[in-house]
PDB file of N, CA and C in Angstrom:
ATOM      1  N   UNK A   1      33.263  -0.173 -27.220  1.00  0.00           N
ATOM      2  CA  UNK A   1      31.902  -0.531 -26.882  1.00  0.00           C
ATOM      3  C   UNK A   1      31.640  -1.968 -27.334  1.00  0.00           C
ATOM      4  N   UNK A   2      30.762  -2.577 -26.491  1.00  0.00           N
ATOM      5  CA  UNK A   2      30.871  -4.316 -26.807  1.00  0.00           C
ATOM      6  C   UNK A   2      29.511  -3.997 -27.704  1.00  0.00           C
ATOM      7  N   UNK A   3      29.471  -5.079 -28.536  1.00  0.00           N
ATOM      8  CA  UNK A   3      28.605  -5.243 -29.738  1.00  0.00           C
ATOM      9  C   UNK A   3      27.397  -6.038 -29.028  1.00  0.00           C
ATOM     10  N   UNK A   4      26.256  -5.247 -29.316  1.00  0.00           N
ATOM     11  CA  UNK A   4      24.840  -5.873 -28.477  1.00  0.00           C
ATOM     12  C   UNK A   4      24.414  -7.352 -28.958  1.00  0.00           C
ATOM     13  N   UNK A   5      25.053  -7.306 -30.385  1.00  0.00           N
ATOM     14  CA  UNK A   5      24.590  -8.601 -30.644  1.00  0.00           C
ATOM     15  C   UNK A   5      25.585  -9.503 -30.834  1.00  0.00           C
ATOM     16  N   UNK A   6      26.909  -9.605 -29.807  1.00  0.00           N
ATOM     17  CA  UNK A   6      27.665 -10.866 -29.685  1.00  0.00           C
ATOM     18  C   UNK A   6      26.955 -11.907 -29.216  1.00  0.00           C
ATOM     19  N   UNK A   7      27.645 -12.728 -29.474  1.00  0.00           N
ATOM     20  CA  UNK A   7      27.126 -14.292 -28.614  1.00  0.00           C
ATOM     21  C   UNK A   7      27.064 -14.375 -27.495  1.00  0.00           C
ATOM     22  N   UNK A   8      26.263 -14.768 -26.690  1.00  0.00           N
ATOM     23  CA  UNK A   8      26.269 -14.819 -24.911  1.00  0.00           C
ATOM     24  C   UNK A   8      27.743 -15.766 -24.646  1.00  0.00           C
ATOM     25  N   UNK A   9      27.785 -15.324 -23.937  1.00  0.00           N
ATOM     26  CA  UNK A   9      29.566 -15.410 -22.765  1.00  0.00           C
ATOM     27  C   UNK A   9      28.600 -16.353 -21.539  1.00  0.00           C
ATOM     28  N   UNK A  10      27.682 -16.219 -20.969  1.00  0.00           N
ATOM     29  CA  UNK A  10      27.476 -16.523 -20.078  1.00  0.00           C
ATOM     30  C   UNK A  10      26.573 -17.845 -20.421  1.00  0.00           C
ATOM     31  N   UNK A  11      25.176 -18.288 -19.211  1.00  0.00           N
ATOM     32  CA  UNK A  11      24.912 -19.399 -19.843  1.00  0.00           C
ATOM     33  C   UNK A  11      23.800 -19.388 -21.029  1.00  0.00           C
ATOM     34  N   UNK A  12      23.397 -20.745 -21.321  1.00  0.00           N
ATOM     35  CA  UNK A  12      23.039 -20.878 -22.363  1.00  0.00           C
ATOM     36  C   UNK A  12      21.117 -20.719 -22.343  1.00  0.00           C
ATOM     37  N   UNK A  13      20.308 -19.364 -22.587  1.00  0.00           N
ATOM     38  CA  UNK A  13      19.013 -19.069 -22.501  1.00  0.00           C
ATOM     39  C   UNK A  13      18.594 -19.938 -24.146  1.00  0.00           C
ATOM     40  N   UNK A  14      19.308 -19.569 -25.037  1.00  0.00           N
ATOM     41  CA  UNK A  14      18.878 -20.145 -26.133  1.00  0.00           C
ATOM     42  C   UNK A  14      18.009 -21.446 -26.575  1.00  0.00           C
ATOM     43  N   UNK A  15      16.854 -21.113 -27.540  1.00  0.00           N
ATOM     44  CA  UNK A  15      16.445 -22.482 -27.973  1.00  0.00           C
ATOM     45  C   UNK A  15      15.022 -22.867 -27.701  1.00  0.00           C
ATOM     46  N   UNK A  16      14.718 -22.325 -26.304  1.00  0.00           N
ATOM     47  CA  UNK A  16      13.253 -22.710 -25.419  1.00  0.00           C
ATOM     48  C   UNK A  16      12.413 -21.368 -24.923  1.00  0.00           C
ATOM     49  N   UNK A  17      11.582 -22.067 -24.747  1.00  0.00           N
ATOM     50  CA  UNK A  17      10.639 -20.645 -24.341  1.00  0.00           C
ATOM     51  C   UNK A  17      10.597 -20.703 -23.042  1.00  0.00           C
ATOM     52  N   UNK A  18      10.631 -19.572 -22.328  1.00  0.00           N
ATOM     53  CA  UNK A  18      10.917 -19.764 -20.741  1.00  0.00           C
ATOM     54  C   UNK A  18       9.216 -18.956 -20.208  1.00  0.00           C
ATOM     55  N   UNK A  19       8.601 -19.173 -18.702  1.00  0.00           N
ATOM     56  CA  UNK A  19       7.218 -18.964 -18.525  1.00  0.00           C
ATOM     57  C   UNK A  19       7.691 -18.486 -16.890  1.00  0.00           C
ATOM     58  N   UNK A  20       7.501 -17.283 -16.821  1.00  0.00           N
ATOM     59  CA  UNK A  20       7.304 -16.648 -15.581  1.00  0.00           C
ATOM     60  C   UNK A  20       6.864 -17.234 -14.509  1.00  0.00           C
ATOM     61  N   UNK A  21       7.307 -17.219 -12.931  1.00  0.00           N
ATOM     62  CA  UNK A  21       6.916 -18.238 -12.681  1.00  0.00           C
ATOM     63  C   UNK A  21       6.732 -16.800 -10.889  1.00  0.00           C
ATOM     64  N   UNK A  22       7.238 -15.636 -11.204  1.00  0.00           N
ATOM     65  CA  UNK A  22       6.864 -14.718 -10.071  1.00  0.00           C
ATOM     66  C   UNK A  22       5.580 -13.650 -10.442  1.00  0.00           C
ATOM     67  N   UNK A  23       4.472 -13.708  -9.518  1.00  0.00           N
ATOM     68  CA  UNK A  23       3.486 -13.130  -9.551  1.00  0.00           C
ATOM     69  C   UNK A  23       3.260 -11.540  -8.887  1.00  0.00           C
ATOM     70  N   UNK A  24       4.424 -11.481  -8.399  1.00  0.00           N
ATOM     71  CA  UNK A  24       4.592  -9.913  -7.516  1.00  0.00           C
ATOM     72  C   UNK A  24       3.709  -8.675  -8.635  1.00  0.00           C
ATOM     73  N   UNK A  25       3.080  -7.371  -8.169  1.00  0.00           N
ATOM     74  CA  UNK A  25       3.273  -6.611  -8.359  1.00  0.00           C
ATOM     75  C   UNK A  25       4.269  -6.175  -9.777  1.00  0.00           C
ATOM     76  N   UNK A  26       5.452  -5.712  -8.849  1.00  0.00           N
ATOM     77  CA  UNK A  26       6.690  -5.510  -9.832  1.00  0.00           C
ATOM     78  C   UNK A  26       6.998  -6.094 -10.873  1.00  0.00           C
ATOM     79  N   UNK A  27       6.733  -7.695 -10.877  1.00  0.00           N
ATOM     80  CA  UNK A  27       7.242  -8.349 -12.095  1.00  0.00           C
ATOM     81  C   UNK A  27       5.798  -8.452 -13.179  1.00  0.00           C
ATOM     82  N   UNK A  28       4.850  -7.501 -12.705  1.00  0.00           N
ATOM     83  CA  UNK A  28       3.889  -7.287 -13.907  1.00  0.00           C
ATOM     84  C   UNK A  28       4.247  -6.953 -14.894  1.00  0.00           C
ATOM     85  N   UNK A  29       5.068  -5.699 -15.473  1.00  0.00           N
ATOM     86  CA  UNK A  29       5.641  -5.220 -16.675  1.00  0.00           C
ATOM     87  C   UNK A  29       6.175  -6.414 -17.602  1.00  0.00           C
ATOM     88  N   UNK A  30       6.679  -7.427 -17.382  1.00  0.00           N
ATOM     89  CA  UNK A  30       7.497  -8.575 -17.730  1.00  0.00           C
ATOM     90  C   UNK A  30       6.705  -9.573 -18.494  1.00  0.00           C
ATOM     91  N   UNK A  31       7.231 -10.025 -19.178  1.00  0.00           N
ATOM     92  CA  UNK A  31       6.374 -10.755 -20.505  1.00  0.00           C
ATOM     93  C   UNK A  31       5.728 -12.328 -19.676  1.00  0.00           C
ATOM     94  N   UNK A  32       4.646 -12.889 -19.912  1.00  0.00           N
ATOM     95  CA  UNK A  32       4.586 -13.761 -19.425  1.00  0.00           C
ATOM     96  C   UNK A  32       5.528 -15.026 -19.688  1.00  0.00           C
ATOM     97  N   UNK A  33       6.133 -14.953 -21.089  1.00  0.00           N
ATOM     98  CA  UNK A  33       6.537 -15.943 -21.668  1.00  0.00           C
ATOM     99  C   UNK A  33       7.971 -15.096 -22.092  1.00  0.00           C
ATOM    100  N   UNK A  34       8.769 -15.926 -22.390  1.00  0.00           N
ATOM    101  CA  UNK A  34      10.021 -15.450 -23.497  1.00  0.00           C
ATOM    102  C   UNK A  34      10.888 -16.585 -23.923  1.00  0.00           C
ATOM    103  N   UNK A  35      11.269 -15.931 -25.393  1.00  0.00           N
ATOM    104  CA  UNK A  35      11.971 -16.799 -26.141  1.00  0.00           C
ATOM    105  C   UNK A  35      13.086 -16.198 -26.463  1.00  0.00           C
ATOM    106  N   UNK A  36      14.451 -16.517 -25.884  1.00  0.00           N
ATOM    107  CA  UNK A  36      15.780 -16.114 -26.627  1.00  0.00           C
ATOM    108  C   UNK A  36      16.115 -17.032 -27.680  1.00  0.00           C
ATOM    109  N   UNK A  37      16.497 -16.110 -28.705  1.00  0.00           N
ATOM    110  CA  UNK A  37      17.389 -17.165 -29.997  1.00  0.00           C
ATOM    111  C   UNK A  37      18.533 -16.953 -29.809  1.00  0.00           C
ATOM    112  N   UNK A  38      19.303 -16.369 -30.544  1.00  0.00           N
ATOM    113  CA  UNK A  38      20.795 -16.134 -30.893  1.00  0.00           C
ATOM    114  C   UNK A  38      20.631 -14.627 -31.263  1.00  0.00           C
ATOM    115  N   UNK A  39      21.270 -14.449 -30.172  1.00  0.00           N
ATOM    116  CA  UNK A  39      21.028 -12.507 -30.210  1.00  0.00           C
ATOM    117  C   UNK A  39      19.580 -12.129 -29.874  1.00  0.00           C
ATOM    118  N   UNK A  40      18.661 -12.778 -29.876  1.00  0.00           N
ATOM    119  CA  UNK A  40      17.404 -11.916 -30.517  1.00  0.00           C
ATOM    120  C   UNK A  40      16.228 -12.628 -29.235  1.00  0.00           C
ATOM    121  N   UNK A  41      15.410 -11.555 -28.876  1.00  0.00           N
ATOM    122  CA  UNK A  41      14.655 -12.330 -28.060  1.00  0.00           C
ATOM    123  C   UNK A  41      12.860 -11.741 -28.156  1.00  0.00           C
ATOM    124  N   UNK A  42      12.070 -12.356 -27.588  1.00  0.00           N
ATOM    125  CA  UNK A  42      10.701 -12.343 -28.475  1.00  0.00           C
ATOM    126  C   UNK A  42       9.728 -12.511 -26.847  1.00  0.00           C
ATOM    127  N   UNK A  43       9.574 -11.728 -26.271  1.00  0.00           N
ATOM    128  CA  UNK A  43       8.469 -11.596 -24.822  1.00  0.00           C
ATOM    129  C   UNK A  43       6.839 -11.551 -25.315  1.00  0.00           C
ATOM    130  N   UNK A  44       5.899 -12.555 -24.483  1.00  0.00           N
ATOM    131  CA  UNK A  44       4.561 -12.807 -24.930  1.00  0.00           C
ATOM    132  C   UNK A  44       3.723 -12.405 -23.741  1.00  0.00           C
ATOM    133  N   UNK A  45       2.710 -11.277 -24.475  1.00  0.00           N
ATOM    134  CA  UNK A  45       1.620 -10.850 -22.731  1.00  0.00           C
ATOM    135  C   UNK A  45       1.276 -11.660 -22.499  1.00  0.00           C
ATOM    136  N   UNK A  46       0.509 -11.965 -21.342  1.00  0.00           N
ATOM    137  CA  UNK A  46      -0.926 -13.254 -20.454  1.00  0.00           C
ATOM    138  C   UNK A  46      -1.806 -12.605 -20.888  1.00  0.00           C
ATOM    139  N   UNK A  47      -2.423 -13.042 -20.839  1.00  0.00           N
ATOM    140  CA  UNK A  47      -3.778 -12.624 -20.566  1.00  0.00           C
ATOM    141  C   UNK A  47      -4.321 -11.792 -20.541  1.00  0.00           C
ATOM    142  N   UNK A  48      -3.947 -10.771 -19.507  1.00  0.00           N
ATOM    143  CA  UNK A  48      -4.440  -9.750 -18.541  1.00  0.00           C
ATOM    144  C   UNK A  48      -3.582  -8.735 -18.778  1.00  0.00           C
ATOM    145  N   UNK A  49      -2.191  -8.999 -19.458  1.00  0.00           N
ATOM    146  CA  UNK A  49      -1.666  -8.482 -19.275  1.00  0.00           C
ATOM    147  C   UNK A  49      -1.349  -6.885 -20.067  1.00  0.00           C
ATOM    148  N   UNK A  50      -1.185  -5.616 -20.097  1.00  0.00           N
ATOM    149  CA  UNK A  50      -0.935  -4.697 -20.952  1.00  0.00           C
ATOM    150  C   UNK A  50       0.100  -4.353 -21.968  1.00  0.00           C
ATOM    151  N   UNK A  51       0.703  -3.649 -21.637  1.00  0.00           N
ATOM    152  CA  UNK A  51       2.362  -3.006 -22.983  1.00  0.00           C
ATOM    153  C   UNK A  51       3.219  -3.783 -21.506  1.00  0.00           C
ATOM    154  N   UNK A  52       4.181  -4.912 -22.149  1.00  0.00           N
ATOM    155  CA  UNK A  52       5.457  -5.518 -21.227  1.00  0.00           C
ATOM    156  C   UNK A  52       6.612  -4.618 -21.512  1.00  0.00           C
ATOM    157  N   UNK A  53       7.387  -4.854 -20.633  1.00  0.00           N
ATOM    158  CA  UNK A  53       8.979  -4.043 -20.748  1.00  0.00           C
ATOM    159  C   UNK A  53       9.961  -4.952 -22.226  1.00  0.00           C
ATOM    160  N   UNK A  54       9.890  -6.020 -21.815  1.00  0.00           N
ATOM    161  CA  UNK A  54      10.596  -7.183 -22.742  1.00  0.00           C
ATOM    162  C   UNK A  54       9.678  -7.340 -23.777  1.00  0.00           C
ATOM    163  N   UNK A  55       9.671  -6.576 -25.020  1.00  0.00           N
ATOM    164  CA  UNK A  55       8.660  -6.768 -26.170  1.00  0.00           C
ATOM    165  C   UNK A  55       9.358  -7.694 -27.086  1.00  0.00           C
ATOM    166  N   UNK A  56      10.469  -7.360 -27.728  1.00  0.00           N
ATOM    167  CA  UNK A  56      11.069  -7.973 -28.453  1.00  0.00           C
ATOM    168  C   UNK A  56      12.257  -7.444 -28.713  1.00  0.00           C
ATOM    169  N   UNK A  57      13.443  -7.501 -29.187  1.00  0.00           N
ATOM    170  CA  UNK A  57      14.599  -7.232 -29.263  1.00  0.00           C
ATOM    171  C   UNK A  57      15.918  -7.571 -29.320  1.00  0.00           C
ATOM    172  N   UNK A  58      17.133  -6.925 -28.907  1.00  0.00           N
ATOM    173  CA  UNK A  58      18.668  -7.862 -28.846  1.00  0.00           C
ATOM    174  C   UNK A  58      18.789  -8.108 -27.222  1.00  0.00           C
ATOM    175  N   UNK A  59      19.569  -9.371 -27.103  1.00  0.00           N
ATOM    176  CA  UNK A  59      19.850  -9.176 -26.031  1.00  0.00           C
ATOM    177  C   UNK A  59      21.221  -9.602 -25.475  1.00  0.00           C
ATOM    178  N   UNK A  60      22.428  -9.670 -24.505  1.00  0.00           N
ATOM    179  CA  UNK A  60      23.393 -10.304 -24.601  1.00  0.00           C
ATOM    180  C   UNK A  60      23.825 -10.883 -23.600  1.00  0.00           C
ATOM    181  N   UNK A  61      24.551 -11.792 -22.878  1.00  0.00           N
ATOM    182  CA  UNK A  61      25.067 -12.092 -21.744  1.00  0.00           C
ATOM    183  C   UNK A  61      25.969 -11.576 -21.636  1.00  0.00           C
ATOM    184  N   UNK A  62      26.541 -10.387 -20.578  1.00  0.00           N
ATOM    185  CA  UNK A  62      27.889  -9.800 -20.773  1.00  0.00           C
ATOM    186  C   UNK A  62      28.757 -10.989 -20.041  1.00  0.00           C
ATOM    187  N   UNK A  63      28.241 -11.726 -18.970  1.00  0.00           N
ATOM    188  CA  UNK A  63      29.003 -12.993 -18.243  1.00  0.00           C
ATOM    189  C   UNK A  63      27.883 -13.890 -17.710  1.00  0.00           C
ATOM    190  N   UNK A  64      28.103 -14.899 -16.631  1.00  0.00           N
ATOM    191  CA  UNK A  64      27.292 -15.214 -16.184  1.00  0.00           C
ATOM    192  C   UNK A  64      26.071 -14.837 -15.269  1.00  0.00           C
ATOM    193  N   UNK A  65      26.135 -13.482 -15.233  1.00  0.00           N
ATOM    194  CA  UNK A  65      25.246 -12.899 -13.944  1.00  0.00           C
ATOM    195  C   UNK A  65      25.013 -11.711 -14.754  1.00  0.00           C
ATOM    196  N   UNK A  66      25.219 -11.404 -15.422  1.00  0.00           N
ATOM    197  CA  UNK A  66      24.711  -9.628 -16.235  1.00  0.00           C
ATOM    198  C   UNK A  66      24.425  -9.938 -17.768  1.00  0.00           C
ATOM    199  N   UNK A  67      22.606  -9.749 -17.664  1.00  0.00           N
ATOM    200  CA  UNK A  67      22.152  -9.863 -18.762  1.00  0.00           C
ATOM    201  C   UNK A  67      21.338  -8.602 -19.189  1.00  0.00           C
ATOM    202  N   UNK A  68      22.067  -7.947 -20.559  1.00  0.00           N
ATOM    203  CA  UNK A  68      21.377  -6.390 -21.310  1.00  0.00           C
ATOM    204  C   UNK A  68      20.649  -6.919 -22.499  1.00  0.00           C
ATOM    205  N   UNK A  69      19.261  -5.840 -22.098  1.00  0.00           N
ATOM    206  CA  UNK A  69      18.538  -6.577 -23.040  1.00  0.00           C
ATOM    207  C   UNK A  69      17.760  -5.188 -23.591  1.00  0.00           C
ATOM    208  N   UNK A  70      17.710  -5.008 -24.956  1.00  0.00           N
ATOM    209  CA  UNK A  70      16.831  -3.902 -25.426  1.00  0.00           C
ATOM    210  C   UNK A  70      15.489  -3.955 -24.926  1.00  0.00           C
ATOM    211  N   UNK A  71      14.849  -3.283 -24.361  1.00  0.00           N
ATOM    212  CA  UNK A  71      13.115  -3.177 -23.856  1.00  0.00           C
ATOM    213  C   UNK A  71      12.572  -2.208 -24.685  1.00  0.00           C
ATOM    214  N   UNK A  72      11.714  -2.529 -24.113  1.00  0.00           N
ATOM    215  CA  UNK A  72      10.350  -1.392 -24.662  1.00  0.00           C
ATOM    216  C   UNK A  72      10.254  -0.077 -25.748  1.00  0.00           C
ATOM    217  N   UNK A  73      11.389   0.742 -24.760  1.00  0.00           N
ATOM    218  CA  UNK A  73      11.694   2.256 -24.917  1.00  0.00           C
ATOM    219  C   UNK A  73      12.571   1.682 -25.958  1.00  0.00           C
ATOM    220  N   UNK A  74      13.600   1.015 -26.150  1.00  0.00           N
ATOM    221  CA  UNK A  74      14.764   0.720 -27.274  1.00  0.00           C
ATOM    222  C   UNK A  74      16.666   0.795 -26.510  1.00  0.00           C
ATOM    223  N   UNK A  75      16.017   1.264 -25.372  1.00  0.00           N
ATOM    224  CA  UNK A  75      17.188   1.220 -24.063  1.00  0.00           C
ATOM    225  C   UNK A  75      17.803   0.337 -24.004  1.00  0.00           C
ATOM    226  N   UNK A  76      18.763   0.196 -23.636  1.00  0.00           N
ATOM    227  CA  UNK A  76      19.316  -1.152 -23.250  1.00  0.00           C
ATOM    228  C   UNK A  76      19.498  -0.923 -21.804  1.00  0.00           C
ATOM    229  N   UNK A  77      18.969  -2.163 -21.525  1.00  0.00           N
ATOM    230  CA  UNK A  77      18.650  -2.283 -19.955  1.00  0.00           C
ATOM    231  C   UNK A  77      20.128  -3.716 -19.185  1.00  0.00           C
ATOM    232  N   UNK A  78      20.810  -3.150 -18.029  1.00  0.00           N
ATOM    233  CA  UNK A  78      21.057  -4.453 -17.319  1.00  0.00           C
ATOM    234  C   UNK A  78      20.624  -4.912 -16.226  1.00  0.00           C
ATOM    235  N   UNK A  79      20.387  -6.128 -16.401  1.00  0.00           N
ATOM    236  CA  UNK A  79      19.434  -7.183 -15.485  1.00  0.00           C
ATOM    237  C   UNK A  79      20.736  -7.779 -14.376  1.00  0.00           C
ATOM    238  N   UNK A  80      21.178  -8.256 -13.159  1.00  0.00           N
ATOM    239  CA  UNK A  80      21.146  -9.260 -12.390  1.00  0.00           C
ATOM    240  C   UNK A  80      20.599 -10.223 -12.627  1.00  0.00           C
ATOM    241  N   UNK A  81      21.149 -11.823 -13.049  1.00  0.00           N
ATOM    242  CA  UNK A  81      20.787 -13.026 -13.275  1.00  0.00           C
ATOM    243  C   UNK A  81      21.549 -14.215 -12.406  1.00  0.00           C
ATOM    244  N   UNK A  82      20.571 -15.223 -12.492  1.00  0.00           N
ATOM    245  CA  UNK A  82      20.579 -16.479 -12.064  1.00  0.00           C
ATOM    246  C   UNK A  82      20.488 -17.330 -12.755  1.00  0.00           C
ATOM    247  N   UNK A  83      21.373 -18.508 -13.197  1.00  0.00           N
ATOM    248  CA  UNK A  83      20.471 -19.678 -14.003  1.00  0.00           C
ATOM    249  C   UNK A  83      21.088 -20.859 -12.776  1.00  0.00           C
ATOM    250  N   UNK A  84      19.956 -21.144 -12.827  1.00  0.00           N
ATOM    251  CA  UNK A  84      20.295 -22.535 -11.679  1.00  0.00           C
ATOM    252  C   UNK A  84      19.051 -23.557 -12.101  1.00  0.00           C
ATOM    253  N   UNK A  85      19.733 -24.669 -13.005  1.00  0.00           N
ATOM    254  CA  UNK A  85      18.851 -26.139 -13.379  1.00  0.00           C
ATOM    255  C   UNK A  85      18.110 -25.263 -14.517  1.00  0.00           C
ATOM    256  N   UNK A  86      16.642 -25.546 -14.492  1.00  0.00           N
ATOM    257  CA  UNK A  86      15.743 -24.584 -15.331  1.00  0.00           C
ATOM    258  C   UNK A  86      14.970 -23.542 -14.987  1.00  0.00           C
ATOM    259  N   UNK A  87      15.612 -22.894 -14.033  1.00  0.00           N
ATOM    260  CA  UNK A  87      15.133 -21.556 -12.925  1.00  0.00           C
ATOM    261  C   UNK A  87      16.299 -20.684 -13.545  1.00  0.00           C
ATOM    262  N   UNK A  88      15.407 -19.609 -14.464  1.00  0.00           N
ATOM    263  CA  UNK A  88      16.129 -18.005 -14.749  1.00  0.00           C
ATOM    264  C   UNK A  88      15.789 -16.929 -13.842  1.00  0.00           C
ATOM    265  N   UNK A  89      16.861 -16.617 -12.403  1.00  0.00           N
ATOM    266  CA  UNK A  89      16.633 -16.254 -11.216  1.00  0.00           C
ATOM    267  C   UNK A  89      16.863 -14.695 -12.031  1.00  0.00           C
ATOM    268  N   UNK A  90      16.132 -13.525 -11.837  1.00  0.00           N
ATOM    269  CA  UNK A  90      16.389 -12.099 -12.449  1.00  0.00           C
ATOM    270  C   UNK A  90      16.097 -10.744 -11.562  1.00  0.00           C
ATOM    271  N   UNK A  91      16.848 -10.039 -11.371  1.00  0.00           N
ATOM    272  CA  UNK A  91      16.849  -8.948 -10.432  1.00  0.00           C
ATOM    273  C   UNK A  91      16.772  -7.408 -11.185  1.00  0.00           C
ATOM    274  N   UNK A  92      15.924  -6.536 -11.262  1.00  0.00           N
ATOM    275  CA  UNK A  92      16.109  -5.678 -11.947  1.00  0.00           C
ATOM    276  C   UNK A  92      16.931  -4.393 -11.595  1.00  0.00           C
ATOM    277  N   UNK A  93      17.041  -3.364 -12.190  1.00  0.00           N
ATOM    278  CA  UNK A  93      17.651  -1.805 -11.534  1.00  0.00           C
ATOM    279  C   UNK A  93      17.090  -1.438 -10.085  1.00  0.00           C
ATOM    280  N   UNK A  94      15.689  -1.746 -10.249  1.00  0.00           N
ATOM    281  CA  UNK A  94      14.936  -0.935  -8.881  1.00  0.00           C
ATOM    282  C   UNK A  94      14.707  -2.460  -7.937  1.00  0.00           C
ATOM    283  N   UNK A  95      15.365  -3.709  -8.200  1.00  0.00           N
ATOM    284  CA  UNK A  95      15.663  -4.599  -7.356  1.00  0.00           C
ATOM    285  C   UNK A  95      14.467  -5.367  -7.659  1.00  0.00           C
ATOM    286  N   UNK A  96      13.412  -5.651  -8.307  1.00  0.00           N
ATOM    287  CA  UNK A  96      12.398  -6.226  -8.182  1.00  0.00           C
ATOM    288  C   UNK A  96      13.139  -7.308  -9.113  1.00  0.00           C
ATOM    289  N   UNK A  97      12.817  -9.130  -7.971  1.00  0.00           N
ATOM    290  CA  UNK A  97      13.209 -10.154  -8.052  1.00  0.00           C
ATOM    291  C   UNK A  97      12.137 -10.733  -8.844  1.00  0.00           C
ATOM    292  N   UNK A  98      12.224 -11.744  -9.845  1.00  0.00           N
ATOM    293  CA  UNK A  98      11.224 -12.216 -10.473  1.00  0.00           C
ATOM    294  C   UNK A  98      11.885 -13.316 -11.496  1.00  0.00           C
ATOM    295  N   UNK A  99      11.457 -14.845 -11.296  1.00  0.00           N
ATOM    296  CA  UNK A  99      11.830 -15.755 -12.156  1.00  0.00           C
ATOM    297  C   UNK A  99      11.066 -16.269 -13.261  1.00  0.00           C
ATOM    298  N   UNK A 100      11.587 -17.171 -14.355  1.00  0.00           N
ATOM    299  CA  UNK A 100      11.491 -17.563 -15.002  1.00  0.00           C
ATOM    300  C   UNK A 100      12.196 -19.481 -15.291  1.00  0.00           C
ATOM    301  N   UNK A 101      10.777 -20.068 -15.706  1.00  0.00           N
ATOM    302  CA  UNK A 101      11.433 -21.206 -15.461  1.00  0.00           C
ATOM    303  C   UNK A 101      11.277 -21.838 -17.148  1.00  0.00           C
ATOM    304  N   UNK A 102      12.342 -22.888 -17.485  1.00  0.00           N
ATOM    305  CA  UNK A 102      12.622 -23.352 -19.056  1.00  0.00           C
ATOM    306  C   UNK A 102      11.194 -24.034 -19.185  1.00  0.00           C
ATOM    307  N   UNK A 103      11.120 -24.096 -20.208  1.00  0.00           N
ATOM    308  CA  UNK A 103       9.490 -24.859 -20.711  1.00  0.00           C
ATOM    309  C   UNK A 103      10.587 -26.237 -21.687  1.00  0.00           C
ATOM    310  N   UNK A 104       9.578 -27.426 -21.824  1.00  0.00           N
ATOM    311  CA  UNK A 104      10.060 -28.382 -22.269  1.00  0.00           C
ATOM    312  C   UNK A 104       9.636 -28.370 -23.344  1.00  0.00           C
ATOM    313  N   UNK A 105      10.409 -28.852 -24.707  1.00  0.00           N
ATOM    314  CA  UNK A 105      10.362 -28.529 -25.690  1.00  0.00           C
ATOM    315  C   UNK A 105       8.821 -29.362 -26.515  1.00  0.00           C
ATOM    316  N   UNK A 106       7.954 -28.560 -27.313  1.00  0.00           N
ATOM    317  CA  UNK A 106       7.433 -28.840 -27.790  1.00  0.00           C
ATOM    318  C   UNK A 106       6.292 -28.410 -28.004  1.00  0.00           C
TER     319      UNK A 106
END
């Protein structure tokens, strides 16, 4: 069994806070904001928003395109990913598409 909290293999989320940038329906559950560290990642409601899937937790890159991330329940969930420039392209289990774009530091 691979260890949830290895180092990402794939690319590099670390460091910045990333800000939702899909308004669908579906990608309501989803934090408005998120911050990956090293292993560890930290999802922020909007506004409006209620209980998110991405609260806080481990998360890992198994490669460049498959990212598991503890949610809500304590599950470990795998995502379908994209990183292209500062666009985190993300596809879930039940297919609902929804990005995230890097915030500039500060």
């Amino acid at each position: 069994m691979t260890d949830p909290t290895s180092p990402a293999k794939g690319p590099d989320l670390t460091g910045t806070t990333w800000r939702k940038t899909t308004a669908s329906a579906c990608a309501r559950k989803y934090p408005e904001t998120i911050r990956f560290d090293v292993s560890t990642y930290l999802g922020t409601r909007g506004p409006d928003q209620g209980v998110i899937w991405w609260d806080a937790g481990i998360y890992r890159l198994e490669d460049e395109g498959t990212l598991v991330l503890s949610v809500a329940s304590d599950e470990l969930v795998t995502y379908r990913v994209k990183l292209i420039g500062d666009n985190l392209d993300v596809v879930d289990r039940d297919g609902c598409s929804f990005s995230y774009r890097r915030q500039a530091p500060g």
